[in-house]
N, C-alpha and C. Protein backbone atom coordinates (compact mmCIF):
# COMPACT_ATOMS: atom_id res chain seq x y z
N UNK A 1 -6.65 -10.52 -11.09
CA UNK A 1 -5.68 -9.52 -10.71
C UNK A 1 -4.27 -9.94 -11.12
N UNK A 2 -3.91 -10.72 -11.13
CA UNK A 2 -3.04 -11.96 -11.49
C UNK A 2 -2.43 -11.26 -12.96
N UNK A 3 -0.56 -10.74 -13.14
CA UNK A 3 -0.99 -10.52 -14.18
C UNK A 3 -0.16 -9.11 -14.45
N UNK A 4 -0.86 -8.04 -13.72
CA UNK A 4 -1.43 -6.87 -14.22
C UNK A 4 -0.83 -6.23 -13.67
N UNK A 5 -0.03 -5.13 -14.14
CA UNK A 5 1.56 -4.36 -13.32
C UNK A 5 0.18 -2.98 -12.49
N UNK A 6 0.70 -2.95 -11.16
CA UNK A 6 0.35 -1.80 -10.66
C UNK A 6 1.49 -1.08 -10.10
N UNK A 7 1.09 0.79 -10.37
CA UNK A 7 2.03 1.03 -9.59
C UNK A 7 2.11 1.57 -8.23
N UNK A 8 2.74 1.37 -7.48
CA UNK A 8 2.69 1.54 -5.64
C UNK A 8 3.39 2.42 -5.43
N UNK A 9 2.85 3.86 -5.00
CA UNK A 9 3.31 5.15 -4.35
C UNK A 9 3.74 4.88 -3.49
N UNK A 10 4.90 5.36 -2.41
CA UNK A 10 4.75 5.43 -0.98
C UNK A 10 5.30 7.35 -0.66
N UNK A 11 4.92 7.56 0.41
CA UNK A 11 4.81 8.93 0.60
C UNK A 11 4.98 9.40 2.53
N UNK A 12 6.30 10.64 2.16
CA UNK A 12 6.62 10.80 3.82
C UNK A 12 7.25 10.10 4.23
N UNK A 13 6.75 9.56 5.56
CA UNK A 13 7.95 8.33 6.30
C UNK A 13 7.82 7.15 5.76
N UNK A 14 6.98 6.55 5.04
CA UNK A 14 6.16 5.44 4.74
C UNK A 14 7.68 5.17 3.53
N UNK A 15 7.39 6.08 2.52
CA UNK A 15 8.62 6.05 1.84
C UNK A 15 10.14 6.69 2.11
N UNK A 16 10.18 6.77 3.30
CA UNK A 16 11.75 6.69 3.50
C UNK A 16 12.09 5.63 4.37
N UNK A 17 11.40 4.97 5.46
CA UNK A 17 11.21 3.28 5.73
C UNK A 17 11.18 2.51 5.00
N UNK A 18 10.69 2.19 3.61
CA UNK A 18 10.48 1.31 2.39
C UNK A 18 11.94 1.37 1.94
N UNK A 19 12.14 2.94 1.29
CA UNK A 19 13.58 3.29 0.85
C UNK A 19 13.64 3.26 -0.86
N UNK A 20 12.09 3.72 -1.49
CA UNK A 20 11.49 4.04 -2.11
C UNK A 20 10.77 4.90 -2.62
N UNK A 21 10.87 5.76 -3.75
CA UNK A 21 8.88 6.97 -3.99
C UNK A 21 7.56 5.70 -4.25
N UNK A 22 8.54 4.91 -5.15
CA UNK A 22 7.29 4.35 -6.34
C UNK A 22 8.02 2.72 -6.45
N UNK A 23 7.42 1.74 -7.50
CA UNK A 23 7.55 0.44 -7.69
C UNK A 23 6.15 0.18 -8.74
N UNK A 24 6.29 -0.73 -9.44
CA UNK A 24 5.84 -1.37 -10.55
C UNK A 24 5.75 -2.90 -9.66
N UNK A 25 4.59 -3.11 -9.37
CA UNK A 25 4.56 -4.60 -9.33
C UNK A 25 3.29 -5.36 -9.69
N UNK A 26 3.40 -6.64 -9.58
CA UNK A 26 2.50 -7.32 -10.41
C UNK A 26 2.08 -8.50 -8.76
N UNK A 27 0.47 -8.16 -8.33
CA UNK A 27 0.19 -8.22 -6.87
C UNK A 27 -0.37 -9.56 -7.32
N UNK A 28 -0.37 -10.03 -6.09
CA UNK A 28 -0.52 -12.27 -5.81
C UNK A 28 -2.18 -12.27 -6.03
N UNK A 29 -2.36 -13.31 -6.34
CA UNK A 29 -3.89 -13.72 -6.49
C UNK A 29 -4.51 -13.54 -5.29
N UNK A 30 -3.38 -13.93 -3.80
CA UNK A 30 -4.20 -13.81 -2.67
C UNK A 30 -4.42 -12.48 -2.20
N UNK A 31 -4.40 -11.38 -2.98
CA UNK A 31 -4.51 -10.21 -2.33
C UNK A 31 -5.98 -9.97 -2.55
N UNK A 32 -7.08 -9.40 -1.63
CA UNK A 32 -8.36 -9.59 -1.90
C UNK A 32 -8.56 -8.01 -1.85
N UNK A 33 -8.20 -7.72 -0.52
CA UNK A 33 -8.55 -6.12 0.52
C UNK A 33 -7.62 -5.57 0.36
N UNK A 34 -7.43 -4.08 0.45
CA UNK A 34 -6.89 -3.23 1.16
C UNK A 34 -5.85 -3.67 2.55
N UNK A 35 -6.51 -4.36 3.33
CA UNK A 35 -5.51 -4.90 4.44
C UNK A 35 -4.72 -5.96 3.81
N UNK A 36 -5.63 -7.26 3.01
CA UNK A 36 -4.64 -7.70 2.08
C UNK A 36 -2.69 -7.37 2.23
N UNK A 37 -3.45 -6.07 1.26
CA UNK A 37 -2.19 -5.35 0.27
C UNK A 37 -0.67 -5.49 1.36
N UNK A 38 -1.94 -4.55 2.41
CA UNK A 38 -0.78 -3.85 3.42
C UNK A 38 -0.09 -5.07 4.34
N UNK A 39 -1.00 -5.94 4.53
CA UNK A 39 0.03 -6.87 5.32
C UNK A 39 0.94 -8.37 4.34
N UNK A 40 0.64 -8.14 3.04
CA UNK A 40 2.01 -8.61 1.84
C UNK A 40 3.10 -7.45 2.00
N UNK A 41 2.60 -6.39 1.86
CA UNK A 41 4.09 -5.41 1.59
C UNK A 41 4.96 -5.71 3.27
N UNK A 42 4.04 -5.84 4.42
CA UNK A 42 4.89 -5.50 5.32
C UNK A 42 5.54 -6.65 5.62
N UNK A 43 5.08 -7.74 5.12
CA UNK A 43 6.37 -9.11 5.39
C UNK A 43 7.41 -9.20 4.28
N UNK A 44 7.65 -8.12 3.14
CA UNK A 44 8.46 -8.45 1.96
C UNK A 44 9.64 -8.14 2.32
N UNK A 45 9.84 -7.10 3.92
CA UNK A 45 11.44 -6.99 3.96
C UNK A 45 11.33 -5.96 5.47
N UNK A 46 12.52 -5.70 5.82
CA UNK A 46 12.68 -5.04 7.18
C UNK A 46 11.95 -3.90 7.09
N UNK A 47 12.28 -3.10 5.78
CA UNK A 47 11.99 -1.48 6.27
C UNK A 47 10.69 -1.52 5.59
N UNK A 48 9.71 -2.11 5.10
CA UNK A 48 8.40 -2.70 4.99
C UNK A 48 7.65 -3.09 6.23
N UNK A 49 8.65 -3.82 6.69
CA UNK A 49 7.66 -4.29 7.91
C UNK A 49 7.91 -2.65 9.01
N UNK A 50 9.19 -2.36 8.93
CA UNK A 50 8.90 -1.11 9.96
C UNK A 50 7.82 0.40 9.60
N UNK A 51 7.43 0.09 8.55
CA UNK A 51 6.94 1.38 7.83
C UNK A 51 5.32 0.95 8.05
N UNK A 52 5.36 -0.23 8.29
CA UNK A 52 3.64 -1.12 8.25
C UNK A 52 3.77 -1.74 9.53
N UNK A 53 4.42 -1.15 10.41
CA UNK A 53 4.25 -2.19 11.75
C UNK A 53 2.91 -1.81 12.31
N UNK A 54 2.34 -0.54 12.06
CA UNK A 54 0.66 -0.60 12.76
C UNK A 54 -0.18 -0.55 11.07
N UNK A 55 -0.36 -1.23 10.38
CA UNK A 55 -1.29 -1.14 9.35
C UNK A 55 -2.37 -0.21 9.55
N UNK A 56 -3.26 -0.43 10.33
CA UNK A 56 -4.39 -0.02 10.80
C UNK A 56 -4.22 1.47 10.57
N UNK A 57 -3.16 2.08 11.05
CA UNK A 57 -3.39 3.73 10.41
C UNK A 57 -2.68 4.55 9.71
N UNK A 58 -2.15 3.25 8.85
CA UNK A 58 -1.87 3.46 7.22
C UNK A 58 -3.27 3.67 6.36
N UNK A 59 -2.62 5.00 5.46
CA UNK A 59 -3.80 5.46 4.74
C UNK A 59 -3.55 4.79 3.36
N UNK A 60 -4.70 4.49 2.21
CA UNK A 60 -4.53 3.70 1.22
C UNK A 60 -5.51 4.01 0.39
N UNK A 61 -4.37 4.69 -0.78
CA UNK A 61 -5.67 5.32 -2.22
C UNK A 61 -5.40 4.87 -3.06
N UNK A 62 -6.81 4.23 -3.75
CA UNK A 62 -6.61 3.42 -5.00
C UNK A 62 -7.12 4.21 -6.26
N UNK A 63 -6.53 4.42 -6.99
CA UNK A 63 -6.28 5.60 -8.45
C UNK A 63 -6.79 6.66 -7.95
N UNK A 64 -5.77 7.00 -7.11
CA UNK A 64 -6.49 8.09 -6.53
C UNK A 64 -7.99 8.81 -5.77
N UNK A 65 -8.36 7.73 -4.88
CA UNK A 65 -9.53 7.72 -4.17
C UNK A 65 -9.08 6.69 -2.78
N UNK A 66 -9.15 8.04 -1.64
CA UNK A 66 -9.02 7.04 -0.79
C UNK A 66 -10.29 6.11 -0.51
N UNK A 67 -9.66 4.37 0.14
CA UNK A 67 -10.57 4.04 0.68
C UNK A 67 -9.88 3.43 2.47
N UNK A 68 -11.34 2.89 2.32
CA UNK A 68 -10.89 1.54 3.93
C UNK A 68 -10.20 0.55 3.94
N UNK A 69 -9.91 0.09 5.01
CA UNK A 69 -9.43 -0.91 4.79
C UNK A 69 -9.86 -2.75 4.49
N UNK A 70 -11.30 -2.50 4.37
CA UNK A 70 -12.14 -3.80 4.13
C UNK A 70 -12.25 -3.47 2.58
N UNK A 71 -11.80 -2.60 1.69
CA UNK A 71 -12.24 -2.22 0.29
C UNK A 71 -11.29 -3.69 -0.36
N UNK A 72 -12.36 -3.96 -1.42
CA UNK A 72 -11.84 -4.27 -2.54
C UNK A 72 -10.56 -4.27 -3.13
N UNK A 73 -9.12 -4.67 -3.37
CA UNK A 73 -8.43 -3.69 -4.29
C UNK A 73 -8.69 -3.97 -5.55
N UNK A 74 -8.97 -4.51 -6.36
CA UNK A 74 -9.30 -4.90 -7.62
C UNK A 74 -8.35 -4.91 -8.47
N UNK A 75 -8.28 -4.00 -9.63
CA UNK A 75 -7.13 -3.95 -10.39
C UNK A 75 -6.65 -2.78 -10.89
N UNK A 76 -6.40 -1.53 -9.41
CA UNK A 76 -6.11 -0.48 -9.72
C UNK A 76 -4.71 -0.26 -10.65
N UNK A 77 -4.20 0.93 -11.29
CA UNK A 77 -3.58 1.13 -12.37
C UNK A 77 -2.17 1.54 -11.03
N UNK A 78 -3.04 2.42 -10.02
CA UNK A 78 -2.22 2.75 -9.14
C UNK A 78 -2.93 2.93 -7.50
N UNK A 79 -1.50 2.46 -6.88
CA UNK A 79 -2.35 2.44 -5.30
C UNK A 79 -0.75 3.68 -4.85
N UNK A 80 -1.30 4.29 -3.89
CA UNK A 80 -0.60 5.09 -2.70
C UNK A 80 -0.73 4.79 -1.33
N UNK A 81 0.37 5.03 -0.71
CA UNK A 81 0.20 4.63 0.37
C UNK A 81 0.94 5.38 1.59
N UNK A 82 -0.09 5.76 2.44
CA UNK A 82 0.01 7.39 3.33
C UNK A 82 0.37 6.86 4.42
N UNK A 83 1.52 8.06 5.16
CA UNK A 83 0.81 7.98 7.01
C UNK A 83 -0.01 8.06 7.42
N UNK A 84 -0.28 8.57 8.54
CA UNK A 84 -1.59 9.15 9.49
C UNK A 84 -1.54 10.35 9.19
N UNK A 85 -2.75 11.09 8.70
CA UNK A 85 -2.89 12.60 8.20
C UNK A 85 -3.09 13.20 9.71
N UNK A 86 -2.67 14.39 10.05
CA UNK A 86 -3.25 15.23 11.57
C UNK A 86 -3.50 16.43 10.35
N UNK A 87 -4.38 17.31 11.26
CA UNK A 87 -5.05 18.40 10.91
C UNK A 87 -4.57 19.43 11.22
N UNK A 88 -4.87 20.46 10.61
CA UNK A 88 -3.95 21.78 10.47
C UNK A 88 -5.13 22.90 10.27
């Protein structure tokens, strides 16, 4: 994984806490999971950690497919990263 520019959506509150849409980055060897991901982004800075203070129901799609949070991330091209969806 090491390497390999991905790019990181954020979307809604997620990205106005960050203070961001998007980012280009190149993710650590130790990132394995999905939870991984989410708990590197939320120690990289204040409005990271406030946007990821409950991980758990942060939503997370990799090239566009959501998954869980025990998934793989591998070496998506692009990851997004949601609030909590409610129904309508």
């Amino acid at each position: 994984m090491a390497g390999v520019d991905t790019t990181i959506r954020y979307f809604s509150w997620v990205r106005e806490r960050v203070g961001k849409g998007e980012e280009q980055v190149v993710l650590p060897d130790t990132i394995v999971t999905v939870m991984d991901l989410l708990m590197w982004l939320k120690q990289r800075d204040d409005g990271f950690g406030a946007a990821l203070e409950f991980p758990e129901i942060i939503r997370v799609a990799l090239d566009q497919e959501h998954v869980d949070h025990t998934k793989n991330v591998g070496t998506p091209r692009e990851i997004a990263i949601f609030p909590p969806m409610t129904g309508g």
